[in-house]
PDB file of N, CA and C in Angstrom:
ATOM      1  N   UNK A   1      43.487 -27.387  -3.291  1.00  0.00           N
ATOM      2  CA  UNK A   1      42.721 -26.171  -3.508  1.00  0.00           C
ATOM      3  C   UNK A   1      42.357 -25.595  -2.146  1.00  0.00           C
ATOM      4  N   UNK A   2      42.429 -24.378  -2.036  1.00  0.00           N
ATOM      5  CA  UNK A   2      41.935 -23.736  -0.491  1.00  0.00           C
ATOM      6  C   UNK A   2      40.599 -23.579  -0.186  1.00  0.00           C
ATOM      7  N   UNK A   3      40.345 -23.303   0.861  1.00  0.00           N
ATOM      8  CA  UNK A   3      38.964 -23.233   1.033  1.00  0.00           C
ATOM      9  C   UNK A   3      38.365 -22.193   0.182  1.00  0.00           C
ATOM     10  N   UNK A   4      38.816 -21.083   0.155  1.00  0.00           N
ATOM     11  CA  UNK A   4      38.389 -19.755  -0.499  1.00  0.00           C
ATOM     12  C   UNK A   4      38.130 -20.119  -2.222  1.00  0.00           C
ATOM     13  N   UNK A   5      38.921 -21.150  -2.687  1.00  0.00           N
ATOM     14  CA  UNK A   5      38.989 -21.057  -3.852  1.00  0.00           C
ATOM     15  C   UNK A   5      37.807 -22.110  -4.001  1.00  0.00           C
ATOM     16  N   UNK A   6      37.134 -22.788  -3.530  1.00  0.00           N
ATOM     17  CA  UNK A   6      36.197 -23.757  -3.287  1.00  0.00           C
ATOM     18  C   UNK A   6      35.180 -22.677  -3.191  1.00  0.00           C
ATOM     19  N   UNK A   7      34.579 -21.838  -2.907  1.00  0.00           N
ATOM     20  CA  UNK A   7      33.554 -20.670  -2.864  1.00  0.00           C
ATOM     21  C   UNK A   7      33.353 -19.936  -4.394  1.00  0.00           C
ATOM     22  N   UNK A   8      32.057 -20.773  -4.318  1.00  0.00           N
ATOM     23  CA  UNK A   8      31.552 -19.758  -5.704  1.00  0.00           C
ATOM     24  C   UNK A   8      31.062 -18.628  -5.515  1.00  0.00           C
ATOM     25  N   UNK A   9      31.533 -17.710  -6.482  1.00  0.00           N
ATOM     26  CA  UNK A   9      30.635 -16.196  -6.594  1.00  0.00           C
ATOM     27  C   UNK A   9      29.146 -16.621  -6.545  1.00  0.00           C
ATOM     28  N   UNK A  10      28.243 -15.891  -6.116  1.00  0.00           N
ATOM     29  CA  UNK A  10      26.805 -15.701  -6.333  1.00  0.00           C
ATOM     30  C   UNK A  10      26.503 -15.382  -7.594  1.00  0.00           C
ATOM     31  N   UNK A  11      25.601 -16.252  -8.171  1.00  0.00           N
ATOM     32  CA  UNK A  11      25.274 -16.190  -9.675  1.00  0.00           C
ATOM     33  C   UNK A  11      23.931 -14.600  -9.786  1.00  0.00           C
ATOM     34  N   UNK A  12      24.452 -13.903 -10.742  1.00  0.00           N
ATOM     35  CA  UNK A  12      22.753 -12.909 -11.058  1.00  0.00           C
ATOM     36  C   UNK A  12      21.874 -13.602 -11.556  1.00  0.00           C
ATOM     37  N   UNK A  13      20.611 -13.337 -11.260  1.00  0.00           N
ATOM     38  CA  UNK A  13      19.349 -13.674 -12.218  1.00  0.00           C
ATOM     39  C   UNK A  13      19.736 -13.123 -13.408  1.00  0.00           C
ATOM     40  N   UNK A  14      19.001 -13.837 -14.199  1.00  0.00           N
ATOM     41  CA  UNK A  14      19.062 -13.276 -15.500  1.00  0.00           C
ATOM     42  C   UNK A  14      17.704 -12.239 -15.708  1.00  0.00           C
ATOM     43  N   UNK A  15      18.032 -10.940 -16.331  1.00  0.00           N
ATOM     44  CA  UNK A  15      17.055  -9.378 -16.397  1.00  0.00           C
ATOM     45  C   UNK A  15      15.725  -9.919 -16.963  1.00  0.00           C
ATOM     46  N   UNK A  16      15.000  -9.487 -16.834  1.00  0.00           N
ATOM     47  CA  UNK A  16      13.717  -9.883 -17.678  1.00  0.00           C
ATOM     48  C   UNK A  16      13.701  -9.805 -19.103  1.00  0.00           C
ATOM     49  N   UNK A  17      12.899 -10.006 -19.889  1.00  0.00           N
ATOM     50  CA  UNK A  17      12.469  -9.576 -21.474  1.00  0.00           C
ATOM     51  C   UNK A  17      12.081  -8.531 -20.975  1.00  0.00           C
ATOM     52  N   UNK A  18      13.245  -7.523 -22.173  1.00  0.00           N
ATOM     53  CA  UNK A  18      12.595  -5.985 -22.445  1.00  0.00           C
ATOM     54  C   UNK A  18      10.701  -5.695 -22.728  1.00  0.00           C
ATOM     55  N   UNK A  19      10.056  -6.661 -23.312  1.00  0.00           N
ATOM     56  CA  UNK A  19       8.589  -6.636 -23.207  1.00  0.00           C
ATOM     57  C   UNK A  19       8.074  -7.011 -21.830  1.00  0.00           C
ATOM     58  N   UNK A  20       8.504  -7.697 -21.101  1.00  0.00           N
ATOM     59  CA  UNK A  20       7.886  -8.620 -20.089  1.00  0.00           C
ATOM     60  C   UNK A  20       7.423  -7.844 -19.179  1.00  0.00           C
ATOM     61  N   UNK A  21       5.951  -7.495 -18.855  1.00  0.00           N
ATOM     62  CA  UNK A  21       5.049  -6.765 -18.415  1.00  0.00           C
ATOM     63  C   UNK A  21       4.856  -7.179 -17.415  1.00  0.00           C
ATOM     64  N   UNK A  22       5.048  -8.705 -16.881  1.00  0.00           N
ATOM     65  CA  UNK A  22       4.913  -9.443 -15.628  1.00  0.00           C
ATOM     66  C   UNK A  22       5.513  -9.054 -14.607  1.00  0.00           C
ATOM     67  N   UNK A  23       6.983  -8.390 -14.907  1.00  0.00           N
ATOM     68  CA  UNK A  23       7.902  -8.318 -14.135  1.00  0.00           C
ATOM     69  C   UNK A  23       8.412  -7.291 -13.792  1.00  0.00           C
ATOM     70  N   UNK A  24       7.534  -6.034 -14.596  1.00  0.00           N
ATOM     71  CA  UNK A  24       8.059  -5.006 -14.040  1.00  0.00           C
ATOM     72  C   UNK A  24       7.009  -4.399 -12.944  1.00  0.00           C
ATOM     73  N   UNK A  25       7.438  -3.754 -11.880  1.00  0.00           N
ATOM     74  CA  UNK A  25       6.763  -2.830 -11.069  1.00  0.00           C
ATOM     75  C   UNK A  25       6.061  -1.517 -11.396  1.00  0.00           C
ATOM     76  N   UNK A  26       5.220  -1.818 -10.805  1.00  0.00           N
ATOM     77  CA  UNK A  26       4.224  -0.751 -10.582  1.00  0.00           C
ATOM     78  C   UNK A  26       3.854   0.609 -10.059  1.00  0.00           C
ATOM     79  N   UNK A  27       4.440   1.391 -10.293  1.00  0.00           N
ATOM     80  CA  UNK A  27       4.125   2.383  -9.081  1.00  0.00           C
ATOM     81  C   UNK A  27       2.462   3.296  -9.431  1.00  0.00           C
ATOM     82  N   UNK A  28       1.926   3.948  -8.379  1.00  0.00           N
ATOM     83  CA  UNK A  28       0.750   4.317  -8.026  1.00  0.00           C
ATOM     84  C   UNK A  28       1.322   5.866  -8.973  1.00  0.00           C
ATOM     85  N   UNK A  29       0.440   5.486 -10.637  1.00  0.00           N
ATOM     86  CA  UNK A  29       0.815   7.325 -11.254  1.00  0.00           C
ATOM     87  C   UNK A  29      -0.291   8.490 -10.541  1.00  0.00           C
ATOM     88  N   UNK A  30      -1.541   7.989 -10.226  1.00  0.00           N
ATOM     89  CA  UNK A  30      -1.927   9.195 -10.315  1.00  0.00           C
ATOM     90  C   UNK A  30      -2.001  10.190  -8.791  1.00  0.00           C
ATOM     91  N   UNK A  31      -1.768  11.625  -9.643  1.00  0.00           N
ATOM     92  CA  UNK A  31      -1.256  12.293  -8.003  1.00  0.00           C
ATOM     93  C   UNK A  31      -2.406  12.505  -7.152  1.00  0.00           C
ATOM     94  N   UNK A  32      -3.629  12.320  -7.682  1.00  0.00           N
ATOM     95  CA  UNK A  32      -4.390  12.721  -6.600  1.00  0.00           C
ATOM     96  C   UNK A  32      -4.568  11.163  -5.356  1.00  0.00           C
ATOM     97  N   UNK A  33      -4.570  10.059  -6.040  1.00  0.00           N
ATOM     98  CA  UNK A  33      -4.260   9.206  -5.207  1.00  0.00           C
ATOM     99  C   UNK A  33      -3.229   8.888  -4.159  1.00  0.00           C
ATOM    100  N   UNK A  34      -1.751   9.938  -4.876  1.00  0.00           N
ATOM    101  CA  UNK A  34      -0.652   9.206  -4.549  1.00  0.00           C
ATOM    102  C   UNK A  34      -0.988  10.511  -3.087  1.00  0.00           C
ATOM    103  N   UNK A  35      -1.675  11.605  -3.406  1.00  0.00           N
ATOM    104  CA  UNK A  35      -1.701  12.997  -2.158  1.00  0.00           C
ATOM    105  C   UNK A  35      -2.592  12.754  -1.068  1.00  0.00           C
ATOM    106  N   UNK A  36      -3.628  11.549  -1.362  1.00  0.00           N
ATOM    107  CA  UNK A  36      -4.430  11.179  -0.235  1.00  0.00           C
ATOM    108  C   UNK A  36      -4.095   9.998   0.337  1.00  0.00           C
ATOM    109  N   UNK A  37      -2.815   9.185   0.059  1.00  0.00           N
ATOM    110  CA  UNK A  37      -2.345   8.231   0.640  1.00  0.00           C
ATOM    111  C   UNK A  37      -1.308   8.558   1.547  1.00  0.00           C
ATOM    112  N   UNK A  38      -0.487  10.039   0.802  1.00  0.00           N
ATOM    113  CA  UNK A  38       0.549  10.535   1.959  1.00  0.00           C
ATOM    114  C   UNK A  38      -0.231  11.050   3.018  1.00  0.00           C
ATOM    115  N   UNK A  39      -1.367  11.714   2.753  1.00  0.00           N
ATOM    116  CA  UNK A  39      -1.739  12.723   3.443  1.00  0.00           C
ATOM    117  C   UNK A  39      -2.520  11.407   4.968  1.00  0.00           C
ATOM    118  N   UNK A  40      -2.514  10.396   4.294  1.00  0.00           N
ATOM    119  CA  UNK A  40      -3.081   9.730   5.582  1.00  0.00           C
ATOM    120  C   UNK A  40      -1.841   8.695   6.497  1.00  0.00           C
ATOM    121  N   UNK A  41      -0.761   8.620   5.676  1.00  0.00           N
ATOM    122  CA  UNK A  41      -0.169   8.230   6.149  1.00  0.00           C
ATOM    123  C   UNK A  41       0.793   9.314   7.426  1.00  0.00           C
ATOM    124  N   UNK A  42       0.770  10.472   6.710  1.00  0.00           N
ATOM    125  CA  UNK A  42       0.942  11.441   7.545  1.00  0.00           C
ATOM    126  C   UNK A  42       0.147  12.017   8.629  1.00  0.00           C
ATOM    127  N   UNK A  43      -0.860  11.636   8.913  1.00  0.00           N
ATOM    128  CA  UNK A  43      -2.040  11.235   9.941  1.00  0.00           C
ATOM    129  C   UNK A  43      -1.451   9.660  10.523  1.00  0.00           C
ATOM    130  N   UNK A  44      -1.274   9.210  10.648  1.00  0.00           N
ATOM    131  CA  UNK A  44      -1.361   7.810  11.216  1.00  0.00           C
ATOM    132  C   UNK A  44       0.303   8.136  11.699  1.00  0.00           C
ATOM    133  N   UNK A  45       1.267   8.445  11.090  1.00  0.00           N
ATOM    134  CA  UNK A  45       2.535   9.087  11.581  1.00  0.00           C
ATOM    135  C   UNK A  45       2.327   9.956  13.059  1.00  0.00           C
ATOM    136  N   UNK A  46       1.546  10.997  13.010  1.00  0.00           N
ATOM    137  CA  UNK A  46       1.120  11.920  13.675  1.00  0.00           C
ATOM    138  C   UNK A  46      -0.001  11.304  15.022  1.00  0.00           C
ATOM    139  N   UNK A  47      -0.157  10.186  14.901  1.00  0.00           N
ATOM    140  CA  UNK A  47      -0.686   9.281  16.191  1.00  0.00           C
ATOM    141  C   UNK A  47       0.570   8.258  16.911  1.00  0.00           C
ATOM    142  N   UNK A  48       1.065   8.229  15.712  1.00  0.00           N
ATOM    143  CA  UNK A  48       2.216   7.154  16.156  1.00  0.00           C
ATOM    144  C   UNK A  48       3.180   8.223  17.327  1.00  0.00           C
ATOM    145  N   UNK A  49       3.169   9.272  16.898  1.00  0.00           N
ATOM    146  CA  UNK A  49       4.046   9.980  17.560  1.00  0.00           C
ATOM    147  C   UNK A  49       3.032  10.083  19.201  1.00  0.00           C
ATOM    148  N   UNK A  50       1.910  10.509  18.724  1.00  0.00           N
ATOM    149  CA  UNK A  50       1.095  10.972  20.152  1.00  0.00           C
ATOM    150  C   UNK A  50       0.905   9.303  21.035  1.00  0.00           C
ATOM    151  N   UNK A  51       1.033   8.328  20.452  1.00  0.00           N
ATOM    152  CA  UNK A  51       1.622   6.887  21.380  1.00  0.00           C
ATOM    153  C   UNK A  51       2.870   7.538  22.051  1.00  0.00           C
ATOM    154  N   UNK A  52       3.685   7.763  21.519  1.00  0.00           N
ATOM    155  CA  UNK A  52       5.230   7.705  22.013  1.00  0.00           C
ATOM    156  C   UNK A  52       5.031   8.640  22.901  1.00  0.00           C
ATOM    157  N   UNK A  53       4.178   9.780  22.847  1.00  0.00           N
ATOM    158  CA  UNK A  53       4.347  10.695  23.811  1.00  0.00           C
ATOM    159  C   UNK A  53       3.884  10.614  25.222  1.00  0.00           C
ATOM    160  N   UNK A  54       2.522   9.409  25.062  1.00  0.00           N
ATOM    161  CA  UNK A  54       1.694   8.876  26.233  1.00  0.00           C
ATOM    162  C   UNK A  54       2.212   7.803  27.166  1.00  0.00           C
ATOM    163  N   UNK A  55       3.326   7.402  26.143  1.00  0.00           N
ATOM    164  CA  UNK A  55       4.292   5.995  26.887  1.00  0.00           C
ATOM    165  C   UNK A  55       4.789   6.675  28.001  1.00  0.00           C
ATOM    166  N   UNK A  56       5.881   7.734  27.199  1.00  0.00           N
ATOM    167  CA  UNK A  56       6.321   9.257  28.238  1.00  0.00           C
ATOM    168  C   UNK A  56       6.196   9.362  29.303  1.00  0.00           C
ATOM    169  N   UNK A  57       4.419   9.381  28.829  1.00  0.00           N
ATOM    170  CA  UNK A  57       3.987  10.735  30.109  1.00  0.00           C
ATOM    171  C   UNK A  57       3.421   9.715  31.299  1.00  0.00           C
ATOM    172  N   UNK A  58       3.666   8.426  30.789  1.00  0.00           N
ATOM    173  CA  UNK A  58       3.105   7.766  31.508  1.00  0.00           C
ATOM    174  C   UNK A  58       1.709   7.233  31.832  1.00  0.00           C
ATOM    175  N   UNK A  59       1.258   7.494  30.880  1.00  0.00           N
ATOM    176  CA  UNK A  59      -0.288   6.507  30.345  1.00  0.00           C
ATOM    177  C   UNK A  59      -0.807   5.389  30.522  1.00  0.00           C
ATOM    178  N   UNK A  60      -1.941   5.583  30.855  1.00  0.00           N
ATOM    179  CA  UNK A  60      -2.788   3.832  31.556  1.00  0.00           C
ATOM    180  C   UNK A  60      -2.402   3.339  30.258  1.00  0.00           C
ATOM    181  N   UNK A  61      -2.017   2.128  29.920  1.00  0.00           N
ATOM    182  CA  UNK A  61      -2.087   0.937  28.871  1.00  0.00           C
ATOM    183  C   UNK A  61      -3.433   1.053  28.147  1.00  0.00           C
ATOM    184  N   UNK A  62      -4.823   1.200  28.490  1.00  0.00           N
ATOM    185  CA  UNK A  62      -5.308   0.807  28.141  1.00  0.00           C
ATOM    186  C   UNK A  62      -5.908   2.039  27.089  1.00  0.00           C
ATOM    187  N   UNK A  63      -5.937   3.371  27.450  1.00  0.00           N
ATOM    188  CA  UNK A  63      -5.805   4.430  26.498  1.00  0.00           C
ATOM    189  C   UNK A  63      -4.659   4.357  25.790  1.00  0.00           C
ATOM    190  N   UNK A  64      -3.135   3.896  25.626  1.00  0.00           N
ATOM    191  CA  UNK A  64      -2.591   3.895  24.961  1.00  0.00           C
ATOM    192  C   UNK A  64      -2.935   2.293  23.920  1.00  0.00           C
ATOM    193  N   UNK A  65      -3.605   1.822  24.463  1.00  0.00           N
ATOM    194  CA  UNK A  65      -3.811   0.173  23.695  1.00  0.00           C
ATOM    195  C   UNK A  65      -5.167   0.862  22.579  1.00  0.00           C
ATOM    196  N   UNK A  66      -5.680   1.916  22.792  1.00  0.00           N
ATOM    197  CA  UNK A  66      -7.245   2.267  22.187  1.00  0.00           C
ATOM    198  C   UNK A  66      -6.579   2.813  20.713  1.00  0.00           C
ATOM    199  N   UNK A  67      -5.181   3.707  21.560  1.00  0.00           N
ATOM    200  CA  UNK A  67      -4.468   4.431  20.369  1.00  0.00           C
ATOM    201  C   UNK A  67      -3.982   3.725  19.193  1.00  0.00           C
ATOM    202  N   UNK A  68      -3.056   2.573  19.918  1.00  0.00           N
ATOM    203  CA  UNK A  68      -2.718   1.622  18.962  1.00  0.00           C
ATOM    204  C   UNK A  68      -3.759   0.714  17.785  1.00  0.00           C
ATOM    205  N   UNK A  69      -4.806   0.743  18.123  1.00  0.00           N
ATOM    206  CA  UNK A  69      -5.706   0.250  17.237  1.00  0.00           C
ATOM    207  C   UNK A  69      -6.318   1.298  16.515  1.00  0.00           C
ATOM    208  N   UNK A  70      -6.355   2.652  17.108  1.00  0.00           N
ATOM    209  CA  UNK A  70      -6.838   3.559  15.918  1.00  0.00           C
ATOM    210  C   UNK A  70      -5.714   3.791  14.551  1.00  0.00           C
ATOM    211  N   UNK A  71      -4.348   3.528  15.017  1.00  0.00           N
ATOM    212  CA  UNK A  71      -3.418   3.353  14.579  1.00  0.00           C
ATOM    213  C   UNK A  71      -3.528   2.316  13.081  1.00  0.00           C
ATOM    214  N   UNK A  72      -3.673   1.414  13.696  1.00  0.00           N
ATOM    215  CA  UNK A  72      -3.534   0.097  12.792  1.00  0.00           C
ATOM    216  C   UNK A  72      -5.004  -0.089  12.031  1.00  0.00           C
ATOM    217  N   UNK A  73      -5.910   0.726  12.482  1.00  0.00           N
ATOM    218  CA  UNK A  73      -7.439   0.865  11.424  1.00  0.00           C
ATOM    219  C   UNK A  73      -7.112   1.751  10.415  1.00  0.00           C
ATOM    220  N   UNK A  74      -5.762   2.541  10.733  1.00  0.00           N
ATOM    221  CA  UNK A  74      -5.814   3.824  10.240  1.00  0.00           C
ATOM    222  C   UNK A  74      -4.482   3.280   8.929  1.00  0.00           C
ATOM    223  N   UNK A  75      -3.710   2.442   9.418  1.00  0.00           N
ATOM    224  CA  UNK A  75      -3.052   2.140   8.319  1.00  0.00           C
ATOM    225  C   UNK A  75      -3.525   0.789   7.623  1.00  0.00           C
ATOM    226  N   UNK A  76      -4.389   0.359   8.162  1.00  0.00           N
ATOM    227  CA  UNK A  76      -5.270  -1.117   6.997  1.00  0.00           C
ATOM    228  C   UNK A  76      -6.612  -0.319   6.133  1.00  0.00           C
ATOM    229  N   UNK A  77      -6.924   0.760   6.912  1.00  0.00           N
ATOM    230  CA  UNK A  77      -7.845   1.335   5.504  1.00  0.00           C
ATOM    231  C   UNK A  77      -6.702   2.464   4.549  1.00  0.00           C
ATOM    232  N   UNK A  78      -5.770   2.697   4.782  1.00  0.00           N
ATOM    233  CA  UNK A  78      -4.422   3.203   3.974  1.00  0.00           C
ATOM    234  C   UNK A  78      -4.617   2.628   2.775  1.00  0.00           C
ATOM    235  N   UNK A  79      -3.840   1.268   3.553  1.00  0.00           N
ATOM    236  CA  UNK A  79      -3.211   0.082   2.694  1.00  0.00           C
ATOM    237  C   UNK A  79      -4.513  -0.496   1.783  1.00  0.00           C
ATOM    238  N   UNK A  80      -6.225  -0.369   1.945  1.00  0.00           N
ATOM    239  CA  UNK A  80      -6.662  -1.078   1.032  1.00  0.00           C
ATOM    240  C   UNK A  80      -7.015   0.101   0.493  1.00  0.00           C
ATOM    241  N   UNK A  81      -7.383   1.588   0.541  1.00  0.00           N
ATOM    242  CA  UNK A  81      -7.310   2.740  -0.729  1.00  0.00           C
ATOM    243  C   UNK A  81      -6.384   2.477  -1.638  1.00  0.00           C
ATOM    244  N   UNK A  82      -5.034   2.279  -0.410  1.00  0.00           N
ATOM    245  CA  UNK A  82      -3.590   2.140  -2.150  1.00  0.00           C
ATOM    246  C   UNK A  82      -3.894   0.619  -3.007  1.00  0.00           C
ATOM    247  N   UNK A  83      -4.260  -0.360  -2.527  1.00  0.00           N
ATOM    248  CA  UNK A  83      -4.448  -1.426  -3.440  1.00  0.00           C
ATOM    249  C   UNK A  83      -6.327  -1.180  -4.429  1.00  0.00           C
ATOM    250  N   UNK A  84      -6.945  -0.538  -3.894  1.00  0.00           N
ATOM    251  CA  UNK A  84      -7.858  -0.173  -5.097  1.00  0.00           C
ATOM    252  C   UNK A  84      -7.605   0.533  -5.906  1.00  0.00           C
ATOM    253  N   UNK A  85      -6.643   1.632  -5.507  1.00  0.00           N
ATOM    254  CA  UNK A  85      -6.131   2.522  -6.463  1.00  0.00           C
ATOM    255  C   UNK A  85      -5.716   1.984  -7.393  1.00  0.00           C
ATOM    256  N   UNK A  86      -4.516   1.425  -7.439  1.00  0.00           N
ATOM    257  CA  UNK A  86      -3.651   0.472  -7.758  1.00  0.00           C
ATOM    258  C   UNK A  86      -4.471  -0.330  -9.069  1.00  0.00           C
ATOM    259  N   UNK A  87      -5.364  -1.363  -8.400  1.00  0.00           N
ATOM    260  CA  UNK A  87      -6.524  -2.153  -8.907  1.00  0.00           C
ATOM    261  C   UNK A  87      -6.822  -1.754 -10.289  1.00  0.00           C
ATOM    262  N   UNK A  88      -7.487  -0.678  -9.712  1.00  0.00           N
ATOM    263  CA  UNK A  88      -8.414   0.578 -10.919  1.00  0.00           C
ATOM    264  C   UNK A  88      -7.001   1.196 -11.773  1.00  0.00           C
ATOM    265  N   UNK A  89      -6.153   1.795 -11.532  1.00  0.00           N
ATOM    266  CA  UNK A  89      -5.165   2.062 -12.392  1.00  0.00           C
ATOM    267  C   UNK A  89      -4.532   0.687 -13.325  1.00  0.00           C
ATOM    268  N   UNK A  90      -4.331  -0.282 -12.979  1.00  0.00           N
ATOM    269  CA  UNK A  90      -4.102  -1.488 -13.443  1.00  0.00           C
ATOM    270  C   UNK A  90      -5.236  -2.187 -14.753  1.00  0.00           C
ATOM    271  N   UNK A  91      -6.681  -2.230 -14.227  1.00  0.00           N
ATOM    272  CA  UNK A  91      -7.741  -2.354 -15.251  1.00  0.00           C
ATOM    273  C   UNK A  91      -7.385  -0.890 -16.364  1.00  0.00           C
ATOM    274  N   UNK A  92      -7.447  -0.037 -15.989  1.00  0.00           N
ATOM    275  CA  UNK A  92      -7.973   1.010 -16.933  1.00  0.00           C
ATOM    276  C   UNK A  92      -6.862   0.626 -18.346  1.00  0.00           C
ATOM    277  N   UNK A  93      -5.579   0.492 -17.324  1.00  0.00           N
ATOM    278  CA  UNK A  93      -4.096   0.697 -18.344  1.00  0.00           C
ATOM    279  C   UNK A  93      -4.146  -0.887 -19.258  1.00  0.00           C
ATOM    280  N   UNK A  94      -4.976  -2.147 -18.874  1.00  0.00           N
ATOM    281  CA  UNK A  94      -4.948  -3.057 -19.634  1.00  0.00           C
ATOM    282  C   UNK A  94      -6.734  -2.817 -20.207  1.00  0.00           C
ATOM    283  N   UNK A  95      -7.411  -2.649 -19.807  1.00  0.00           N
ATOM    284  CA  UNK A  95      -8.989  -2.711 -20.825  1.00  0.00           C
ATOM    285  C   UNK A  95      -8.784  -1.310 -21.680  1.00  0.00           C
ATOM    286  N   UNK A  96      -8.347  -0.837 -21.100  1.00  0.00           N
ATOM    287  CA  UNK A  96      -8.719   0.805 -22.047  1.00  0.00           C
ATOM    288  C   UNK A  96     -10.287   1.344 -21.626  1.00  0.00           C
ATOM    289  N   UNK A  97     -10.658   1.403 -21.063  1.00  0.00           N
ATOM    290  CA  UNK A  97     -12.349   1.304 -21.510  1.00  0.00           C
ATOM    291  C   UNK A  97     -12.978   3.159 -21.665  1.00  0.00           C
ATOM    292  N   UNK A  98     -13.904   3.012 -22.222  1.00  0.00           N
ATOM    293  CA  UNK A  98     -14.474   4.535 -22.408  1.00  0.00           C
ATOM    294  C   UNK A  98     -15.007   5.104 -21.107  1.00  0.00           C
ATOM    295  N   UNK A  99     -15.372   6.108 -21.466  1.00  0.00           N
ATOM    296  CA  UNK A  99     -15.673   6.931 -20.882  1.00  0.00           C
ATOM    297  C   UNK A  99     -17.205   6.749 -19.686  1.00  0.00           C
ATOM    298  N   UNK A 100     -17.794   6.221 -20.608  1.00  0.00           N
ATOM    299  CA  UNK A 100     -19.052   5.482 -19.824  1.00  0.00           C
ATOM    300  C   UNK A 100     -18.504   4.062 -18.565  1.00  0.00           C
ATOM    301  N   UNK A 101     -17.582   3.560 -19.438  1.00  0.00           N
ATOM    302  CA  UNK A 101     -17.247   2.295 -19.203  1.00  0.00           C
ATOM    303  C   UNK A 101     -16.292   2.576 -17.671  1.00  0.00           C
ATOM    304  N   UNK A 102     -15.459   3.464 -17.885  1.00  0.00           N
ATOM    305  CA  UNK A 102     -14.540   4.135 -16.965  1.00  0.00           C
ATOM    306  C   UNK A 102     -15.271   4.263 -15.733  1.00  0.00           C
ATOM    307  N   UNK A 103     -16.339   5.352 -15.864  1.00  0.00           N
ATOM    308  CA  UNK A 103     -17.254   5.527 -14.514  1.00  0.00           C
ATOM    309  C   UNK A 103     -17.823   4.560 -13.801  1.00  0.00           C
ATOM    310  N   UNK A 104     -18.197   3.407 -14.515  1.00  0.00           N
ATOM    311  CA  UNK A 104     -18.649   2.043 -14.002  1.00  0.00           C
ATOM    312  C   UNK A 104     -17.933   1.091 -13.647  1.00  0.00           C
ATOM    313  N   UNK A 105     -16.613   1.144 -13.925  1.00  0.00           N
ATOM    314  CA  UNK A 105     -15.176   0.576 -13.306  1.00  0.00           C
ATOM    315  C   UNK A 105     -14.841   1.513 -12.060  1.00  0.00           C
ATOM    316  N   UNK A 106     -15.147   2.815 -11.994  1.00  0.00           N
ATOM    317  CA  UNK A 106     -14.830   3.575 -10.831  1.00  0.00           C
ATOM    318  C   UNK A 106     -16.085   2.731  -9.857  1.00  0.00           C
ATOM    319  N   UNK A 107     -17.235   3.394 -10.339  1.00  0.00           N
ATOM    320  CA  UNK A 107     -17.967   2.892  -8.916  1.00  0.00           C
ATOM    321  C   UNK A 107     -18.168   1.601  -8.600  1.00  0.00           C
ATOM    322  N   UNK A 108     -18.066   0.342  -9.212  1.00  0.00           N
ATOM    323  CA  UNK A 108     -17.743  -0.798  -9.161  1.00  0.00           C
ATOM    324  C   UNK A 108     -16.692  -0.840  -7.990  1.00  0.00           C
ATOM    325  N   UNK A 109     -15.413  -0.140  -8.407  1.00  0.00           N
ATOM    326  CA  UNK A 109     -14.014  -0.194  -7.459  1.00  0.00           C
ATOM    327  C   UNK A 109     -14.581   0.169  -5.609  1.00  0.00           C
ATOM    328  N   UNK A 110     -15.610   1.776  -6.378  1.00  0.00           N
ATOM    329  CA  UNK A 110     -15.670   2.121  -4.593  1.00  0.00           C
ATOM    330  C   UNK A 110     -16.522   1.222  -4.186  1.00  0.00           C
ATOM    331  N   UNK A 111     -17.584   0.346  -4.862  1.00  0.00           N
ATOM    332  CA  UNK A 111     -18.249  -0.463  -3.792  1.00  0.00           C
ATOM    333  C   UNK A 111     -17.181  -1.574  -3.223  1.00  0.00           C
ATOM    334  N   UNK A 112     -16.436  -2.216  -4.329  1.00  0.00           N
ATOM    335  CA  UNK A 112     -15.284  -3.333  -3.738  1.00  0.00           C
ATOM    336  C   UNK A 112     -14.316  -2.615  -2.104  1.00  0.00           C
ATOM    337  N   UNK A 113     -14.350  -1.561  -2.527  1.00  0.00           N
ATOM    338  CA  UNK A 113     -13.256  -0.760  -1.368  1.00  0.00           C
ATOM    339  C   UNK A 113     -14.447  -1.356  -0.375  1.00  0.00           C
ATOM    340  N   UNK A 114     -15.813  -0.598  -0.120  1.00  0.00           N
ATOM    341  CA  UNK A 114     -16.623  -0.252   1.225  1.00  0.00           C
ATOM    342  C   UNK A 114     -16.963  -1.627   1.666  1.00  0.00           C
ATOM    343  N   UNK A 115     -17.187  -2.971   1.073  1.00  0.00           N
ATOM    344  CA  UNK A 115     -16.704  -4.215   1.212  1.00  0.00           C
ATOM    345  C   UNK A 115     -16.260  -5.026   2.025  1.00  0.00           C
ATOM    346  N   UNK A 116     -14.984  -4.114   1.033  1.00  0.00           N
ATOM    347  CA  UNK A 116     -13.472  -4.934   1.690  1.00  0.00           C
ATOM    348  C   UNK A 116     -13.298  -4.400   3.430  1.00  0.00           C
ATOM    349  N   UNK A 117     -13.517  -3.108   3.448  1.00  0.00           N
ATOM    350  CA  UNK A 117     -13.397  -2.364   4.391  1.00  0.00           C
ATOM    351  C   UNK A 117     -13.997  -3.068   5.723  1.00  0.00           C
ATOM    352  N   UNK A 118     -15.216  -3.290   5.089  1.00  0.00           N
ATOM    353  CA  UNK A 118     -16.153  -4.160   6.012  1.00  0.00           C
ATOM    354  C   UNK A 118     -15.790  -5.838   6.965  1.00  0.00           C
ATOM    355  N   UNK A 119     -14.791  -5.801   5.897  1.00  0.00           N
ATOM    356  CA  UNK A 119     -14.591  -7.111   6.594  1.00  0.00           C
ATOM    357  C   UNK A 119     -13.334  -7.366   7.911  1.00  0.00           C
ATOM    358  N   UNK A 120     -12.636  -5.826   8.102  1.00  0.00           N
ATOM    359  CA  UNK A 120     -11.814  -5.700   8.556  1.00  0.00           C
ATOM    360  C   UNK A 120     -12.277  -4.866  10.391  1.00  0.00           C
TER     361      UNK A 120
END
């Protein structure tokens, strides 16, 4: 037998259960969340660029080192808006809860955000 014929194909996973809720992905539905996550990521884009421009121009390190951390504050409070979002869209779509109940899952969420925020 040749070597080649000694080589197994790569096996597929097998697809999930058409029900299986575990396994499917998530995406962020609502637009006002999904417009203040671009809109900051498009801010933090828009520093990234003004780094590149200071490398350039030839910039002390240490104003460009100030940048880089406004940078990276700017995409770790991003990243924990999109996972509360997320969070709160996730509870609502498995509890259902009313209307009363809803508002107290919201402000519940923003104190968890100001928190979390805190610890960073």
């Amino acid at each position: 037998m040749s070597a080649e014929a000694k080589v197994k194909a790569p096996t597929k996973a097998a697809a999930p259960a058409a029900g299986d809720e575990a396994c499917k992905p998530t995406v962020l539905t609502d637009s006002d969340s999904r417009t203040e996550i671009l809109n900051r990521l498009r801010r933090a884009e828009g520093q990234l660029r003004g780094i590149q421009r200071m490398i350039e121009d030839g910039e002390p390190c240490l104003k460009i080192g100030q940048q880089f951390s406004a940078v990276r504050k700017a995409l770790d409070s991003t990243y924990l808006r999109m996972t509360v979002c997320f969070m709160e869209q996730e509870l609502e779509q498995r509890l259902a809860p009313g209307e009363e109940q809803k508002a107290d899952l919201s402000a519940m969420m923003k104190d968890m955000e100001t928190l979390l925020a805190r610890m960073g």
